[in-house]
PDB file of N, CA and C in Angstrom:
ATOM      1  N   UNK A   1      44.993 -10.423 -25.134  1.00  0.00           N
ATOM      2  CA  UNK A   1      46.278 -10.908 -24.674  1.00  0.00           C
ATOM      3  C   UNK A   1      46.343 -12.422 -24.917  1.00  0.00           C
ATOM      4  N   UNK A   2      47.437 -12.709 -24.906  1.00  0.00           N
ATOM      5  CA  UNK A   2      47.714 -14.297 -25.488  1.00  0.00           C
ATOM      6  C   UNK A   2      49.321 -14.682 -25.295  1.00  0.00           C
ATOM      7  N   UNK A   3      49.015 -16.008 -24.157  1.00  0.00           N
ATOM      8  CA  UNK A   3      50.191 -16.752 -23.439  1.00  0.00           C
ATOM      9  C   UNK A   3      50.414 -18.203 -24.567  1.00  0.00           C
ATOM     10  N   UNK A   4      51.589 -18.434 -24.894  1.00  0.00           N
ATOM     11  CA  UNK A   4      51.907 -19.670 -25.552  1.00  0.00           C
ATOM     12  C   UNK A   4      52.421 -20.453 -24.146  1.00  0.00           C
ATOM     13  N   UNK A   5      51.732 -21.497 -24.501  1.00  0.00           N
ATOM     14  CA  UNK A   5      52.257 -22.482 -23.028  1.00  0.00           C
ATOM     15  C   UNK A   5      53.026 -23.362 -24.144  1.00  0.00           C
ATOM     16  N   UNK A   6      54.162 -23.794 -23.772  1.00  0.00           N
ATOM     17  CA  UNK A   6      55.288 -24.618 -24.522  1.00  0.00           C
ATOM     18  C   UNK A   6      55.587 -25.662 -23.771  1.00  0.00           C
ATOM     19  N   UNK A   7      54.915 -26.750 -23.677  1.00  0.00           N
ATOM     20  CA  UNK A   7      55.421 -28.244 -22.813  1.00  0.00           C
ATOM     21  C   UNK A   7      56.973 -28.614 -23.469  1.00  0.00           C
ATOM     22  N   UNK A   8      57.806 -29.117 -22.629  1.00  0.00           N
ATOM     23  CA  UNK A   8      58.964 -29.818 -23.119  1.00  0.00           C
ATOM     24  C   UNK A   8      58.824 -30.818 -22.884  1.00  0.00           C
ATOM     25  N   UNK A   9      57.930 -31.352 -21.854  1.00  0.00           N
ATOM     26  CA  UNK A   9      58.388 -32.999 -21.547  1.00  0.00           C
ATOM     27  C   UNK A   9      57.978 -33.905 -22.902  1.00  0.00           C
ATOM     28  N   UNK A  10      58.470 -35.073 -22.429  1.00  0.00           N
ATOM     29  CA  UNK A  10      57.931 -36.075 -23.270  1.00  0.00           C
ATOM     30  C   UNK A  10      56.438 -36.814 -23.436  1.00  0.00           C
ATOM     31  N   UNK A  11      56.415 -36.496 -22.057  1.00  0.00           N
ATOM     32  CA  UNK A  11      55.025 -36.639 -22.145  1.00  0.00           C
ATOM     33  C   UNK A  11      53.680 -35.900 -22.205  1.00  0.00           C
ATOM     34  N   UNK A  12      53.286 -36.057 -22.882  1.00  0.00           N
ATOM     35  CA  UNK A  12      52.222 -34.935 -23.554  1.00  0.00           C
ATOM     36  C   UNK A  12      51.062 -34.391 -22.518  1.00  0.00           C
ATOM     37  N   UNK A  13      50.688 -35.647 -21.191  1.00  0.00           N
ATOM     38  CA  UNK A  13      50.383 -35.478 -20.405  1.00  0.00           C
ATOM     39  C   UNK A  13      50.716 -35.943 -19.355  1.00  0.00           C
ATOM     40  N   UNK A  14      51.437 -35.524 -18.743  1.00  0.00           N
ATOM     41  CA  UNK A  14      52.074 -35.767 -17.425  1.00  0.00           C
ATOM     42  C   UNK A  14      52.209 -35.287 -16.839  1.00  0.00           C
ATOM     43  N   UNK A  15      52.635 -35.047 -15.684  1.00  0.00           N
ATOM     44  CA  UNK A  15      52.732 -34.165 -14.332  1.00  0.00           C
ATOM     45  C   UNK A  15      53.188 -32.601 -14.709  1.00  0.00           C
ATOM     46  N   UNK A  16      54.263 -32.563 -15.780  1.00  0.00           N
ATOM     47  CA  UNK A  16      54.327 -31.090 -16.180  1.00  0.00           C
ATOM     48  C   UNK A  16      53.600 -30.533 -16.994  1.00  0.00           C
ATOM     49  N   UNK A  17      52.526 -31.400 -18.052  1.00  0.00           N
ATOM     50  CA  UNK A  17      51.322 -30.771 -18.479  1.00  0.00           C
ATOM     51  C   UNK A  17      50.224 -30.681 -17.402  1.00  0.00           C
ATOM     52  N   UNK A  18      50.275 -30.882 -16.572  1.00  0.00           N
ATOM     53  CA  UNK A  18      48.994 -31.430 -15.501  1.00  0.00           C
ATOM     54  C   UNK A  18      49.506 -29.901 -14.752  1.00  0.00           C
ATOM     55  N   UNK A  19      51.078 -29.590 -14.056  1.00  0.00           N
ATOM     56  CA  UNK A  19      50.665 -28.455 -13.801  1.00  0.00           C
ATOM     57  C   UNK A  19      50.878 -27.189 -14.805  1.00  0.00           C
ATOM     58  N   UNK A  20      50.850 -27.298 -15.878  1.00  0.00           N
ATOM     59  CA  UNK A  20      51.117 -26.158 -16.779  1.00  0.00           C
ATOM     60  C   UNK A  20      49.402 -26.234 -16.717  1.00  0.00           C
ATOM     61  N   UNK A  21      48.418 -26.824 -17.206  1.00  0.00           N
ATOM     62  CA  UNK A  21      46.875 -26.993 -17.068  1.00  0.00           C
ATOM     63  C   UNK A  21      46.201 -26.178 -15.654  1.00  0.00           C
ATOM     64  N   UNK A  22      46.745 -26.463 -14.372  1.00  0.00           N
ATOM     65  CA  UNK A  22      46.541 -25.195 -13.633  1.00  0.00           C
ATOM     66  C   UNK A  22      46.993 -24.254 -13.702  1.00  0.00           C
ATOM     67  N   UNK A  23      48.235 -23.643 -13.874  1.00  0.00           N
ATOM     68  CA  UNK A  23      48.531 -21.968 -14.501  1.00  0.00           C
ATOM     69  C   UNK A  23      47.123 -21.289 -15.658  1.00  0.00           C
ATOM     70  N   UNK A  24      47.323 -22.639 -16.964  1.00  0.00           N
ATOM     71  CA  UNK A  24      46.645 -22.126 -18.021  1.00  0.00           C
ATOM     72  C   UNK A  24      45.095 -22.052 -17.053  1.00  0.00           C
ATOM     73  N   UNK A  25      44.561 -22.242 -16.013  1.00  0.00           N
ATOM     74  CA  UNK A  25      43.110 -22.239 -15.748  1.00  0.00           C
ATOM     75  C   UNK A  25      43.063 -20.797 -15.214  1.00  0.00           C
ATOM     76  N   UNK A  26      44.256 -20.660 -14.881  1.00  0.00           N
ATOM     77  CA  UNK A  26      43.946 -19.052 -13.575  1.00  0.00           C
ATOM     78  C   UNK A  26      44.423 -18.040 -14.975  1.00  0.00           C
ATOM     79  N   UNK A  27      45.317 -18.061 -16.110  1.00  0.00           N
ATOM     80  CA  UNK A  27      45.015 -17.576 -17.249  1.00  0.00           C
ATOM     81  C   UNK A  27      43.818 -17.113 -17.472  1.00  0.00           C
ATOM     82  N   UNK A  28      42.815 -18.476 -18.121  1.00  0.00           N
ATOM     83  CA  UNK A  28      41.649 -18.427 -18.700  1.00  0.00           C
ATOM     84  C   UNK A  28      40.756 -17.459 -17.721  1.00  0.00           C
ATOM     85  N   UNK A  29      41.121 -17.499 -16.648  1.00  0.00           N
ATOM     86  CA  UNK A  29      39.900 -17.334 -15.456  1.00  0.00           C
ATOM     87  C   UNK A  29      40.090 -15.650 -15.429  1.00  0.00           C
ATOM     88  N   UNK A  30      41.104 -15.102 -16.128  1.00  0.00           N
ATOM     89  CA  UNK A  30      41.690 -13.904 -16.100  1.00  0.00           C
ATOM     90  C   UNK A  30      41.676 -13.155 -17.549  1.00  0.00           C
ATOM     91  N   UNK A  31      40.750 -13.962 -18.291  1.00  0.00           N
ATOM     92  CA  UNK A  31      40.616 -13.313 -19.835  1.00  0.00           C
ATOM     93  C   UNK A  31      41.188 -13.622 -20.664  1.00  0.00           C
ATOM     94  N   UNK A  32      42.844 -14.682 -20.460  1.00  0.00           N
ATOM     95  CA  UNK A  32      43.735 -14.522 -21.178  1.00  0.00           C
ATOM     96  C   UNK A  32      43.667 -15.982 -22.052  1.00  0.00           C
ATOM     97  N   UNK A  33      43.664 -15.551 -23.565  1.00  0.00           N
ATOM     98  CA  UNK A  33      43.970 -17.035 -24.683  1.00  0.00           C
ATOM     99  C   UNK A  33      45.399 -17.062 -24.486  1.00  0.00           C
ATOM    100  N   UNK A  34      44.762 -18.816 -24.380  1.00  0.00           N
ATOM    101  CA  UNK A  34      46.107 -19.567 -24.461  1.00  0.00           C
ATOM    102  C   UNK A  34      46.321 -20.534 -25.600  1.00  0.00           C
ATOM    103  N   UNK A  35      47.731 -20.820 -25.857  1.00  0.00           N
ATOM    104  CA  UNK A  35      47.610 -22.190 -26.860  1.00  0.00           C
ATOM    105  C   UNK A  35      48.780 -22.664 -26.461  1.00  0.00           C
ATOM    106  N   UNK A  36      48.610 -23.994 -26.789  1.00  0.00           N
ATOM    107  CA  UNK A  36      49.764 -25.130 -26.661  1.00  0.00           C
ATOM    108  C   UNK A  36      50.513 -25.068 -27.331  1.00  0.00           C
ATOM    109  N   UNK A  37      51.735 -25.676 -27.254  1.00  0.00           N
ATOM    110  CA  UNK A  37      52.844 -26.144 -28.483  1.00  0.00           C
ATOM    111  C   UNK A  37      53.601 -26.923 -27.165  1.00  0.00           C
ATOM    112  N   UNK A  38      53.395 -28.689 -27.718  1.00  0.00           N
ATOM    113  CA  UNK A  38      54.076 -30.013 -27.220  1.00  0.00           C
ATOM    114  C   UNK A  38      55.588 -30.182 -28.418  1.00  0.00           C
ATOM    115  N   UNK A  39      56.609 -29.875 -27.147  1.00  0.00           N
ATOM    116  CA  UNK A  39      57.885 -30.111 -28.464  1.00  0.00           C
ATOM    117  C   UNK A  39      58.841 -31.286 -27.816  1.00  0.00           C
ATOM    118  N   UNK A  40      58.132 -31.852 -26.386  1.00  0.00           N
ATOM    119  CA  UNK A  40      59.497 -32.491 -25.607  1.00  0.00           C
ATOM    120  C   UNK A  40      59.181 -33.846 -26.507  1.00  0.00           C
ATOM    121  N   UNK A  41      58.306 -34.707 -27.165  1.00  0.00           N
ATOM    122  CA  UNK A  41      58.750 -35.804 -27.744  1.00  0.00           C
ATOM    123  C   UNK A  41      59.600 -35.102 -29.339  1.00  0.00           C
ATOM    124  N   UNK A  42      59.785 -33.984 -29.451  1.00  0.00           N
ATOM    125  CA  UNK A  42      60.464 -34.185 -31.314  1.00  0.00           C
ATOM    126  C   UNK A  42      61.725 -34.455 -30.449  1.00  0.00           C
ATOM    127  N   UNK A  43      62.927 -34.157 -31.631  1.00  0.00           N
ATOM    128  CA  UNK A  43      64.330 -33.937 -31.621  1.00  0.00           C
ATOM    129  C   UNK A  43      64.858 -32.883 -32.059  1.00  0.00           C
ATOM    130  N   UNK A  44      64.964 -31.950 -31.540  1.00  0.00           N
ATOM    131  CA  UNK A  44      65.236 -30.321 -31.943  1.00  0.00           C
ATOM    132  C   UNK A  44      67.026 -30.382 -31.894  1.00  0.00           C
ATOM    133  N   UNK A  45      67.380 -29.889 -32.963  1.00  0.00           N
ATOM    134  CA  UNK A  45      68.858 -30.181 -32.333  1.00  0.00           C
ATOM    135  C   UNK A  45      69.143 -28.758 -32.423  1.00  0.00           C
ATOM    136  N   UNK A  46      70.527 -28.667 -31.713  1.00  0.00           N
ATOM    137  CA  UNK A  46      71.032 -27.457 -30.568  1.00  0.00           C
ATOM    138  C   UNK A  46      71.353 -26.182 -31.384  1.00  0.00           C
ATOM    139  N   UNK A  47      71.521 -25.483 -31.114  1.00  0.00           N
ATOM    140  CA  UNK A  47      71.815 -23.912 -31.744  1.00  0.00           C
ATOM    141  C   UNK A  47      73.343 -24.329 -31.975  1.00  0.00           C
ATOM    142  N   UNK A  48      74.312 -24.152 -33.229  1.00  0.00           N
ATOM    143  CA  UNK A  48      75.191 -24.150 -33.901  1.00  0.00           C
ATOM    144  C   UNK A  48      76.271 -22.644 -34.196  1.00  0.00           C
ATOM    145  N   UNK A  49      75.495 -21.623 -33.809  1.00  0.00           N
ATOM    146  CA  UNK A  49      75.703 -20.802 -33.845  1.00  0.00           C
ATOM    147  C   UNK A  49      76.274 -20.033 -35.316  1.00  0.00           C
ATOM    148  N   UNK A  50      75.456 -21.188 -36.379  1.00  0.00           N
ATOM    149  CA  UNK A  50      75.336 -20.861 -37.812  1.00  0.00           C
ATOM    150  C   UNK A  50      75.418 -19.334 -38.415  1.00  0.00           C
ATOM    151  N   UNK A  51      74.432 -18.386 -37.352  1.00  0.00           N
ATOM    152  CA  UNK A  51      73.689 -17.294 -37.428  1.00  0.00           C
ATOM    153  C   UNK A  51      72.793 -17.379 -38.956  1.00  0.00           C
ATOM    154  N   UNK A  52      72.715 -18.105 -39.354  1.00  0.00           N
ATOM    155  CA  UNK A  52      71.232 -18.377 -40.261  1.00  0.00           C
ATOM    156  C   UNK A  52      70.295 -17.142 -39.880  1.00  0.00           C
ATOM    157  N   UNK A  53      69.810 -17.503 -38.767  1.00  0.00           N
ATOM    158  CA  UNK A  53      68.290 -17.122 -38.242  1.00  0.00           C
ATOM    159  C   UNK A  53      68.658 -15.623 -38.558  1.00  0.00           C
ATOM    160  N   UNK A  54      70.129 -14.880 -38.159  1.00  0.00           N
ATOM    161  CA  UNK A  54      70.202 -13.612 -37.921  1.00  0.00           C
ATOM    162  C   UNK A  54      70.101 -12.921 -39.575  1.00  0.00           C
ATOM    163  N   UNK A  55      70.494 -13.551 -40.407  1.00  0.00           N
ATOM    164  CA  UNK A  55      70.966 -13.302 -41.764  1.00  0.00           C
ATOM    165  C   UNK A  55      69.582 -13.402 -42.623  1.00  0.00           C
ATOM    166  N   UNK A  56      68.984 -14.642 -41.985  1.00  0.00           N
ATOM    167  CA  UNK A  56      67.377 -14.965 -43.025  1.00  0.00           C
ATOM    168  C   UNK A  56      66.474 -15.193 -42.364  1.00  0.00           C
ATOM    169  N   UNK A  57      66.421 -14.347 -40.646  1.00  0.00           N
ATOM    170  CA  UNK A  57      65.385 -14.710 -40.261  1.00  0.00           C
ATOM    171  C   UNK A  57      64.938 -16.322 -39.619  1.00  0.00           C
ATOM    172  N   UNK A  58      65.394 -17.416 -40.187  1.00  0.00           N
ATOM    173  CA  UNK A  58      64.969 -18.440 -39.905  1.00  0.00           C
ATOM    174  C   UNK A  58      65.974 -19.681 -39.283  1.00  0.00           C
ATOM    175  N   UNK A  59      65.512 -20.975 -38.683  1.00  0.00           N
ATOM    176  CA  UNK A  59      66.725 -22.131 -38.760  1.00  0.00           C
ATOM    177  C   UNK A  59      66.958 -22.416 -39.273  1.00  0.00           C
ATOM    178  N   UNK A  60      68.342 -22.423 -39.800  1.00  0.00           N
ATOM    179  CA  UNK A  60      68.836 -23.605 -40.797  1.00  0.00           C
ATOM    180  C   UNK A  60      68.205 -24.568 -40.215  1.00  0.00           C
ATOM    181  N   UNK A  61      68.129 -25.465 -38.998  1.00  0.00           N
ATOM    182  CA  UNK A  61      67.542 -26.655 -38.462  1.00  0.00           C
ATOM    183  C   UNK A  61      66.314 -27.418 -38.532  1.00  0.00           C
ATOM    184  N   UNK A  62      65.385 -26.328 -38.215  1.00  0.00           N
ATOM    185  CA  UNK A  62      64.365 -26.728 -37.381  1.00  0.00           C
ATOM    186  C   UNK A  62      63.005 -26.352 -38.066  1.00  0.00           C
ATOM    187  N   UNK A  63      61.556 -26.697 -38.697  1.00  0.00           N
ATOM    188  CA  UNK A  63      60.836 -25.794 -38.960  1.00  0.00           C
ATOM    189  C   UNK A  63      59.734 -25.920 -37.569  1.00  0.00           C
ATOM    190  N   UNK A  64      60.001 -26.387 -36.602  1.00  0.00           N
ATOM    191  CA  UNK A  64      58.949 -26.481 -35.404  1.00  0.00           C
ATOM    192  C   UNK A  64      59.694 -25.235 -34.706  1.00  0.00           C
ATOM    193  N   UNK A  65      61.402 -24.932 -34.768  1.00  0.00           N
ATOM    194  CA  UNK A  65      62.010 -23.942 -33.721  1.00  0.00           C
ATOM    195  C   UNK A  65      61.465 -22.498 -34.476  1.00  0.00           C
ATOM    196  N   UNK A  66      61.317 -22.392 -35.985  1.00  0.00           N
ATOM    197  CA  UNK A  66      60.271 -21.424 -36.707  1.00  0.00           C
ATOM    198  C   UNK A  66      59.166 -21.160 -36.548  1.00  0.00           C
ATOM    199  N   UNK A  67      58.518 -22.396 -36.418  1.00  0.00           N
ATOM    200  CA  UNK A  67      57.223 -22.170 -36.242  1.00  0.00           C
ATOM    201  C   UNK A  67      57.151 -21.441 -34.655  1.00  0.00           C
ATOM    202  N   UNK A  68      57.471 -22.028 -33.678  1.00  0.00           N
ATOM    203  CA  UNK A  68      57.423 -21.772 -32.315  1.00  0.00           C
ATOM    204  C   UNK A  68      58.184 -19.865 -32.115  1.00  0.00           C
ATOM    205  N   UNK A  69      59.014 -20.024 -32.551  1.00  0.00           N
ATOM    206  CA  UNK A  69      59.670 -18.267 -32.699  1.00  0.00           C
ATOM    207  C   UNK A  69      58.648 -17.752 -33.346  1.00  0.00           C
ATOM    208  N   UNK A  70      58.118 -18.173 -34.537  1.00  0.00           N
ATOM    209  CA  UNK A  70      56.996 -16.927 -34.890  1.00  0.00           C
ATOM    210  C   UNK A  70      56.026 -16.496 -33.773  1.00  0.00           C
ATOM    211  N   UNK A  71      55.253 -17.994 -33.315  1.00  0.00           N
ATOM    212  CA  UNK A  71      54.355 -17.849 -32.376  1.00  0.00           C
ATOM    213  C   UNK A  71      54.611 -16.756 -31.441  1.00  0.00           C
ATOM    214  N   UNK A  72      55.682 -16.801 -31.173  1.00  0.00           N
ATOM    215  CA  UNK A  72      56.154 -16.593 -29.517  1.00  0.00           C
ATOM    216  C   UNK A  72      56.483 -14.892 -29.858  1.00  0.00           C
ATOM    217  N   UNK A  73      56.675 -14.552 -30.988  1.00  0.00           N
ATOM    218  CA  UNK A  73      56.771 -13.247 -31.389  1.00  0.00           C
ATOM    219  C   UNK A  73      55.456 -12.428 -31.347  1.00  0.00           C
ATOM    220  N   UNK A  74      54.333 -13.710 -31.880  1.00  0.00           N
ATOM    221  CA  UNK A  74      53.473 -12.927 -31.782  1.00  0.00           C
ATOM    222  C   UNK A  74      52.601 -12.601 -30.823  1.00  0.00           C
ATOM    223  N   UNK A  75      52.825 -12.928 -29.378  1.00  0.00           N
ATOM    224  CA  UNK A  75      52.663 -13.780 -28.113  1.00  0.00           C
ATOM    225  C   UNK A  75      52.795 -12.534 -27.586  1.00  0.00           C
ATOM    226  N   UNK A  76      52.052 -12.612 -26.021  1.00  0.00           N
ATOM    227  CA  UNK A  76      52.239 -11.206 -25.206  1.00  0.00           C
ATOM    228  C   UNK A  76      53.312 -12.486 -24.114  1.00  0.00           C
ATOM    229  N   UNK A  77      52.971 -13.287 -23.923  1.00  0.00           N
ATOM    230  CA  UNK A  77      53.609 -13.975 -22.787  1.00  0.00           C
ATOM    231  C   UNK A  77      53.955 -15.551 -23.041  1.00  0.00           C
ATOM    232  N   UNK A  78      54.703 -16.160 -22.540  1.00  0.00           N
ATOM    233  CA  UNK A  78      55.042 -17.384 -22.432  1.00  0.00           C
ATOM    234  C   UNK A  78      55.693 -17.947 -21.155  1.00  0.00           C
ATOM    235  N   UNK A  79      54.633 -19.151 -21.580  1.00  0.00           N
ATOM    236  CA  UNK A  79      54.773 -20.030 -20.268  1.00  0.00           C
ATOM    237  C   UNK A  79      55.593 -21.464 -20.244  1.00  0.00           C
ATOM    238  N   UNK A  80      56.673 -21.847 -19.795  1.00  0.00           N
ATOM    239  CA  UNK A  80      57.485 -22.939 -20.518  1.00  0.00           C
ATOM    240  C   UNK A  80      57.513 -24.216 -19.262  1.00  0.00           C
ATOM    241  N   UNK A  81      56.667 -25.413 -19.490  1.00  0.00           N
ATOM    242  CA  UNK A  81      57.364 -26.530 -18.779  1.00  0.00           C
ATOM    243  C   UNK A  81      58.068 -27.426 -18.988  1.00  0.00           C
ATOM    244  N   UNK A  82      58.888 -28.120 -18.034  1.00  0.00           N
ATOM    245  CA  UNK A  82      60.238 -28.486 -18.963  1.00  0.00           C
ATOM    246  C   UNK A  82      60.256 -29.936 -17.598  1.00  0.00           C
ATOM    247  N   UNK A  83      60.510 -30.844 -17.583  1.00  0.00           N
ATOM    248  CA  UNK A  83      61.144 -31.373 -16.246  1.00  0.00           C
ATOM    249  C   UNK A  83      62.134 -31.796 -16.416  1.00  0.00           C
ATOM    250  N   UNK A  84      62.588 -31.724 -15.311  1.00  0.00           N
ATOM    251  CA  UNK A  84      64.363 -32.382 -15.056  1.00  0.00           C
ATOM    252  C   UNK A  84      64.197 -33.091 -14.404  1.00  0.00           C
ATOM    253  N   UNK A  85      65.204 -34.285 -14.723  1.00  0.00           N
ATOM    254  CA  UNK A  85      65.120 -35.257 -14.556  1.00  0.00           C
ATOM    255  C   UNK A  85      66.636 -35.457 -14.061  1.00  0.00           C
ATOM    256  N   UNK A  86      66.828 -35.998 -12.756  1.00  0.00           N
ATOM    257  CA  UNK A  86      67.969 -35.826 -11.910  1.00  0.00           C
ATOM    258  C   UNK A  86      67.772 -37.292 -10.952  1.00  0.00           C
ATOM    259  N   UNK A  87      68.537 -38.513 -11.396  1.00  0.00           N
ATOM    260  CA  UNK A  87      68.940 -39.865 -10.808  1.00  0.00           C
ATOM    261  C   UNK A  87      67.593 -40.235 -11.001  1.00  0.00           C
ATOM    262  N   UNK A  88      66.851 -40.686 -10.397  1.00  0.00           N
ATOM    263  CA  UNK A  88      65.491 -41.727 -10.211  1.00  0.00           C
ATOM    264  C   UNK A  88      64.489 -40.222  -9.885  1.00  0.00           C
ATOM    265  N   UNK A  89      64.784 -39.394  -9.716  1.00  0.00           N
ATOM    266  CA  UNK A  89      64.059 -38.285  -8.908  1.00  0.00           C
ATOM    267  C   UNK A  89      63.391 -37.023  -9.901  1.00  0.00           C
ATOM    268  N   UNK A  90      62.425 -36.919 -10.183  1.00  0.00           N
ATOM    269  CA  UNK A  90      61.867 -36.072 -11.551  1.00  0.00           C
ATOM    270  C   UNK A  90      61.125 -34.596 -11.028  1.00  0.00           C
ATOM    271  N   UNK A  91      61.339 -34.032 -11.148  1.00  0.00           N
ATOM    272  CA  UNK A  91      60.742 -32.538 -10.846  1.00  0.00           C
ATOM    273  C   UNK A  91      60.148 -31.710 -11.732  1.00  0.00           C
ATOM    274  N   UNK A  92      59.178 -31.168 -11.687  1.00  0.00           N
ATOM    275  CA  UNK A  92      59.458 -29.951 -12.189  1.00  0.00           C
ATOM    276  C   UNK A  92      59.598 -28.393 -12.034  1.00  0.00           C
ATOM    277  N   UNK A  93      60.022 -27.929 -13.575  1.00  0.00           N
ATOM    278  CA  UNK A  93      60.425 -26.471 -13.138  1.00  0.00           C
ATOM    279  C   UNK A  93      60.339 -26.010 -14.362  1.00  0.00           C
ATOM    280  N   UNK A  94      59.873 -24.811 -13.968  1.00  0.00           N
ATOM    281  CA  UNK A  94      59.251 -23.641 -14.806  1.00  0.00           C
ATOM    282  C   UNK A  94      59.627 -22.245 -15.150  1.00  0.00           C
ATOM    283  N   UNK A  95      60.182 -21.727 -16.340  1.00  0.00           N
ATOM    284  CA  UNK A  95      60.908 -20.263 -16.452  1.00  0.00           C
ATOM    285  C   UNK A  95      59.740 -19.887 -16.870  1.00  0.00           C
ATOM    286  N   UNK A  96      59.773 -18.333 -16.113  1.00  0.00           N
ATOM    287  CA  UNK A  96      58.597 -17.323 -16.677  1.00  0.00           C
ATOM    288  C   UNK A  96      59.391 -16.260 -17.494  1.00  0.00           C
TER     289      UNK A  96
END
């Protein structure tokens, strides 16, 4: 079995890699490979609704939003941290 952990923040290590790093430990501790993919410093720009991807499979945009869709296809699970960032006040939050 095999979880893609997908950081969004910008920072590569920061409080939302720090707790995506405890999830990924109780993972490991449970048999399960994991791998990274850091995308919050690129510039991914937004779905266009081209339908590219539907027609050829792929982005017109992006080859990291390719690369990451393959992964994630080939993936039993994914784990996504993301923080929001709301006035002076930073959180995070996590879709399973």
């Amino acid at each position: 079995m095999k979880v893609i952990i997908l950081n969004g923040s910008p920072k590569a290590n920061g409080n939302t890699a720090t707790a995506l790093h405890e999830v990924e430990r109780m993972l490991i501790q449970q048999g399960i490979e994991t791998e990274w993919i850091h995308v919050g410093h690129l510039q991914i720009h937004g779905c266009i609704a081209c339908n590219k991807c539907w027609t050829s499979g792929v982005c017109a945009f992006s080859d990291i939003v390719n690369e990451v869709s393959a992964k994630m296809r080939e993936a039993d699970g994914l784990l996504i941290g993301s923080p929001k960032i709301q006035e002076e006040l930073v959180e995070t939050h996590y879709i399973r």
